[in-house]
Protein backbone atom coordinates (compact mmCIF):
# COMPACT_ATOMS: atom_id res chain seq x y z
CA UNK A 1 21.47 -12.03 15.12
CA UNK A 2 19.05 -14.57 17.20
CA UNK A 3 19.16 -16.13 20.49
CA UNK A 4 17.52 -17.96 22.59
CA UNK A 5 17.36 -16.08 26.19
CA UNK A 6 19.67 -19.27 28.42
CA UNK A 7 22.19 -17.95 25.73
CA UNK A 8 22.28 -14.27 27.13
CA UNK A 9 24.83 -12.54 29.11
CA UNK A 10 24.05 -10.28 31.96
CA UNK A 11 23.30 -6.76 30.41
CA UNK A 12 22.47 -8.59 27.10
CA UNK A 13 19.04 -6.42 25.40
CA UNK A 14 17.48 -8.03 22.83
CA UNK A 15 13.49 -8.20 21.13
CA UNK A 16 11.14 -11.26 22.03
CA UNK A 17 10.89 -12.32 18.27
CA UNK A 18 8.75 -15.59 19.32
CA UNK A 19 7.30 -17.61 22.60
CA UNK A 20 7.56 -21.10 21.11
CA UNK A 21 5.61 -22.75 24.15
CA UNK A 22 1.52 -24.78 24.10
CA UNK A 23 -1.34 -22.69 24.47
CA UNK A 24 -1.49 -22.21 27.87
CA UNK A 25 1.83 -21.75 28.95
CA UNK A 26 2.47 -19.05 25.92
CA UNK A 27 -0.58 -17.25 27.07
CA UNK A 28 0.66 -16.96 30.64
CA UNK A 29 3.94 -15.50 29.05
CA UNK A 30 2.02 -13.33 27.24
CA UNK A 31 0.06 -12.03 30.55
CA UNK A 32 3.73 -11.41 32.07
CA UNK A 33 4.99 -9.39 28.99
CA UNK A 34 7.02 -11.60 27.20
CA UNK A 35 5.50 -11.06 23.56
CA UNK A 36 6.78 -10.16 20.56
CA UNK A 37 8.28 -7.12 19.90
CA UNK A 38 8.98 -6.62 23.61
CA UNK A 39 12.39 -5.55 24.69
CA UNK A 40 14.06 -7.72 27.04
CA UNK A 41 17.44 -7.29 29.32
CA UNK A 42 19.13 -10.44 31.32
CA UNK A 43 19.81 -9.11 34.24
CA UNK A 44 21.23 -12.50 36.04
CA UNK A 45 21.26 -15.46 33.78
CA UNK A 46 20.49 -18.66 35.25
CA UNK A 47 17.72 -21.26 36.71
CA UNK A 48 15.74 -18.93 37.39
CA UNK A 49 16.71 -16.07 35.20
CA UNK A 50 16.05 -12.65 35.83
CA UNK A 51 15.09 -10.27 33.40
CA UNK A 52 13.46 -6.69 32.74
CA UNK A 53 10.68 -5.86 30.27
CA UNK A 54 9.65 -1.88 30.54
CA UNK A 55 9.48 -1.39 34.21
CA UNK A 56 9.12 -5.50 35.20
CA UNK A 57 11.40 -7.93 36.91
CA UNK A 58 10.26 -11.14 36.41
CA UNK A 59 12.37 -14.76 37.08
CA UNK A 60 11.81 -17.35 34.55
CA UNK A 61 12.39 -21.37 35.55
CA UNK A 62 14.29 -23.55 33.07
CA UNK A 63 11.42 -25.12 31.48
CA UNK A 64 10.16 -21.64 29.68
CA UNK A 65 13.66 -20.10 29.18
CA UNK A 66 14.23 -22.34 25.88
CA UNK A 67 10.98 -21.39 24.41
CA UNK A 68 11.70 -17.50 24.30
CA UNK A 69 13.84 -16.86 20.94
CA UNK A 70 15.17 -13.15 20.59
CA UNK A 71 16.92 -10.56 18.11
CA UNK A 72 19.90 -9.13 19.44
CA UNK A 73 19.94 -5.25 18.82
């Protein structure tokens, strides 16, 4: 099943499967951890969202939140 992360539920863990973003703003994704493969977990949904990937909390604004697609496990 795929997502995109403003569809996920506190508690929700899923894979990055793509950053669908331009150059620049997928690179600075990148730099924070969201790539594929990673695993991700919403810990408060929202603008901004929180999540964890490994051992980082990181908020993510509206604008980039669309661009992040993920498989559910």
């Amino acid at each position: 099943m795929s997502a995109n992360l403003p569809s996920l539920r506190t508690g929700d863990v899923g894979r990055i499967s793509a950053v669908r973003s331009n150059d620049a703003s997928a690179k600075r994704l990148a730099d924070l951890g969201f790539v594929r493969g990673a695993e991700l977990e919403m810990l408060h949904p929202g603008n901004p969202c929180i999540v964890r990937i490994d051992s980082a909390f990181l908020g993510l604004g509206a604008g980039h939140q669309d661009n992040i697609e993920l498989s559910l496990d």
